[in-house]
Protein backbone atom coordinates (compact mmCIF):
# COMPACT_ATOMS: atom_id res chain seq x y z
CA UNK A 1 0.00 0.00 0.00
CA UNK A 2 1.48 3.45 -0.46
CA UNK A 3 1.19 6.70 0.74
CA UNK A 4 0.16 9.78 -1.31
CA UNK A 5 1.33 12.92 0.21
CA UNK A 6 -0.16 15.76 0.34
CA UNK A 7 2.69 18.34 1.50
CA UNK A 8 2.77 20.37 -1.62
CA UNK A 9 5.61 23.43 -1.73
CA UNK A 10 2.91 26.75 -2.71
CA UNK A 11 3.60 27.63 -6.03
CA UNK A 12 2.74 31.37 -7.59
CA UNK A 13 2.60 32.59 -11.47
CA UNK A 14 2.42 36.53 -12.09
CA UNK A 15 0.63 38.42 -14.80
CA UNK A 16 1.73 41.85 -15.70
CA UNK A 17 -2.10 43.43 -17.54
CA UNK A 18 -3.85 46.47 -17.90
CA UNK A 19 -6.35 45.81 -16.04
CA UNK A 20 -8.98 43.18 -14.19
CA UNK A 21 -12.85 43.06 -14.82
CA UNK A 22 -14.91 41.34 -12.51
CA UNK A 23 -17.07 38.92 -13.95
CA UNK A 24 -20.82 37.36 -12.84
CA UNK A 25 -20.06 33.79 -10.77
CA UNK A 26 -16.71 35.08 -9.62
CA UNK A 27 -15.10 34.95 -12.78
CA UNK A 28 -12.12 37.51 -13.68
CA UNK A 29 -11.21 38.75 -17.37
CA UNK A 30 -7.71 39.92 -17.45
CA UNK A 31 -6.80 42.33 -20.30
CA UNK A 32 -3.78 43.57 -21.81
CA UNK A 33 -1.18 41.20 -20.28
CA UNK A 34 2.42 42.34 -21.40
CA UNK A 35 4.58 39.25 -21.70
CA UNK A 36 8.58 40.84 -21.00
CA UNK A 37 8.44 44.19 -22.47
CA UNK A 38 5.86 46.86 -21.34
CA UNK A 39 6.92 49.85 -24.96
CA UNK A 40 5.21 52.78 -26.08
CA UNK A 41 6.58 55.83 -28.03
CA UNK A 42 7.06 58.47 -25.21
CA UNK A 43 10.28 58.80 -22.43
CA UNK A 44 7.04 58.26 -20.03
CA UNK A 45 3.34 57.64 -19.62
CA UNK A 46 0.51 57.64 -17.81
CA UNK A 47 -1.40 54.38 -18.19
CA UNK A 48 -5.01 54.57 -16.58
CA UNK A 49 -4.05 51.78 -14.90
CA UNK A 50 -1.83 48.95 -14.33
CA UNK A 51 -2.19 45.35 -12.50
CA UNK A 52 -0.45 42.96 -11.20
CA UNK A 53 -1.72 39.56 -10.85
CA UNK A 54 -0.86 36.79 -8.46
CA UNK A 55 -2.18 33.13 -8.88
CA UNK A 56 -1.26 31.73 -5.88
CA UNK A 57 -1.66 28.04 -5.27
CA UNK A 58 -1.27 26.92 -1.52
CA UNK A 59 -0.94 23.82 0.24
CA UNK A 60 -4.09 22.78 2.78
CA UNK A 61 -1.97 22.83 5.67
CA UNK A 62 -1.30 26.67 5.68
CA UNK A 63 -4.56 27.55 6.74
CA UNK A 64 -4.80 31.29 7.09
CA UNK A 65 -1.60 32.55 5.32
CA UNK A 66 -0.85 36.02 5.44
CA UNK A 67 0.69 37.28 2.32
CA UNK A 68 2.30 40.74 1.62
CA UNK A 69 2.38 41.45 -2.47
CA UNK A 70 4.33 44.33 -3.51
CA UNK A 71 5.33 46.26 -7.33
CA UNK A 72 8.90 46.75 -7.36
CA UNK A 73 11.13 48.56 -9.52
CA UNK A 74 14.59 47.78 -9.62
CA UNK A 75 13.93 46.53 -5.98
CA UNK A 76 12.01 49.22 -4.45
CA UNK A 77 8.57 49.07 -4.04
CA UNK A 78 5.81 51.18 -5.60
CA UNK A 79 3.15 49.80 -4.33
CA UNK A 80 2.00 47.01 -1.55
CA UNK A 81 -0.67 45.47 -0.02
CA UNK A 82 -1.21 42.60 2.61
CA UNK A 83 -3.52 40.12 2.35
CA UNK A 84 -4.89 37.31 4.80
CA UNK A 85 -6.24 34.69 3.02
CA UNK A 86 -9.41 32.43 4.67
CA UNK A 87 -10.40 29.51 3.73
CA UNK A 88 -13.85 29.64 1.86
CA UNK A 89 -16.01 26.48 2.77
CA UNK A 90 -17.46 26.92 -0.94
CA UNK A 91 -13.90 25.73 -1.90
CA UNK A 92 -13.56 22.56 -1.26
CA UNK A 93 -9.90 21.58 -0.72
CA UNK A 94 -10.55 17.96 -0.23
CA UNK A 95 -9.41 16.43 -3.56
CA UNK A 96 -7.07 18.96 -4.16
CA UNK A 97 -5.34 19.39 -1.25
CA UNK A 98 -4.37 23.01 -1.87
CA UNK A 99 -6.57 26.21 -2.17
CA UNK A 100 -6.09 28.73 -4.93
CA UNK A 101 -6.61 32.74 -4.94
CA UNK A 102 -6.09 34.99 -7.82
CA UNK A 103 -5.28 38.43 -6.33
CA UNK A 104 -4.85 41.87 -8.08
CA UNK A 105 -2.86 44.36 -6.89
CA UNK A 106 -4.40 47.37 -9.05
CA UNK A 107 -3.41 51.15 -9.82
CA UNK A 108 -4.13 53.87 -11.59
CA UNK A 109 -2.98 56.44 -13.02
CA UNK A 110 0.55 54.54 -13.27
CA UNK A 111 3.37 56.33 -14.43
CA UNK A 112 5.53 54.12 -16.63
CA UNK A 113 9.37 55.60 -17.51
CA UNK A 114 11.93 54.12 -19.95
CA UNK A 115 13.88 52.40 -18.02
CA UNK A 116 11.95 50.81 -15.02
CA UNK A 117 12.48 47.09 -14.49
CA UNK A 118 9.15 46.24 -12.88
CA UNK A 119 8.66 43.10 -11.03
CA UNK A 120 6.26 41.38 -8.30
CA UNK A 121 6.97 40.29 -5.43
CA UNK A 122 5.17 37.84 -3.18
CA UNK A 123 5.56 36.58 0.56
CA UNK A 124 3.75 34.13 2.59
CA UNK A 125 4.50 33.65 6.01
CA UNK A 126 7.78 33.35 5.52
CA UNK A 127 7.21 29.93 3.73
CA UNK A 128 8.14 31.82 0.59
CA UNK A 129 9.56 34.57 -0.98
CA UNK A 130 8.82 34.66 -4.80
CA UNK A 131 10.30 37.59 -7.28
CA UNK A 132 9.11 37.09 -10.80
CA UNK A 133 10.92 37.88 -13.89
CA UNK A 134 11.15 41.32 -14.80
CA UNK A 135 8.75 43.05 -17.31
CA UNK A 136 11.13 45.78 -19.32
CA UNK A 137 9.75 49.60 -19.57
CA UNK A 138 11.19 51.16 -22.64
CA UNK A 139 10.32 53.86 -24.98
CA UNK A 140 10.66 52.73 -28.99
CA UNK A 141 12.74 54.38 -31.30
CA UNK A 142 11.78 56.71 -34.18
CA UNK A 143 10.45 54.62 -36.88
CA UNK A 144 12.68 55.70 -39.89
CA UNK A 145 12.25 58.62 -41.70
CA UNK A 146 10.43 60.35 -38.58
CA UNK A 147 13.35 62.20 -36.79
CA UNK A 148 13.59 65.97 -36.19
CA UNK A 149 14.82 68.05 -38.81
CA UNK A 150 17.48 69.78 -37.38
CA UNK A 151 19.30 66.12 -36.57
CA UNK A 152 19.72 65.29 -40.16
């Protein structure tokens, strides 16, 4: 006979988007996700907003986890938030073993420079302490034929 365990290590995935609409049932549509490169044509911009979002996949066994998200760029934070997460009895976790969230962490009227290396951060409980990759802020170059007249 063997034994299944069910001491899973949490696990979280981050999506850099535009922006989160909340749907009927629960659901969330996430729009506008920038893969490693966040580019537009200006040295900066205002984007209406900006979110970052965790998926964050626990093991059962942590059963009211505190975690503490933060925006960083280039290691300092921008923005943060703490969250305590409760176990929802509409969720079972009995086949599973785990219980899922998907959290934003939202802004607006975010101020995007060339040059920022944005990244997420997530900590729970000091069980883990996730950084994802970084998502590159950069201006694009003139297209050809498009620069100022007194450079030629």
């Amino acid at each position: 006979m063997s034994t299944v365990s069910h001491d899973y290590p949490p696990r979280i995935q981050v999506l850099f988007c535009d922006g989160v609409r909340r749907e009927e049932g629960g659901k969330m549509s996430i729009m506008g996700v920038y893969a490693q490169v966040l580019a537009f044509k200006e040295p900066t911009i205002v984007m209406p907003q900006f979110c970052v979002m965790f998926l964050v996949d626990l093991p059962e066994a942590l059963d009211t986890p505190t975690l503490k998200l933060s925006l960083l760029d280039r290691g300092q934070p921008l923005i943060a938030a703490e969250v305590m997460l409760k176990r929802s009895a509409a969720w079972p976790t009995a086949l599973t073993h785990r219980q899922s969230a998907m959290l934003p962490l939202e802004t607006m009227g975010f101020a995007a420079s060339d040059g920022m290396v944005l990244q997420a951060r997530a900590v729970i409980d000091g069980v883990l302490d996730y950084t994802s990759d970084p998502l590159m802020v950069m201006s694009l170059p003139n297209e050809p034929g498009t620069a100022a007249p007194d450079s030629q």
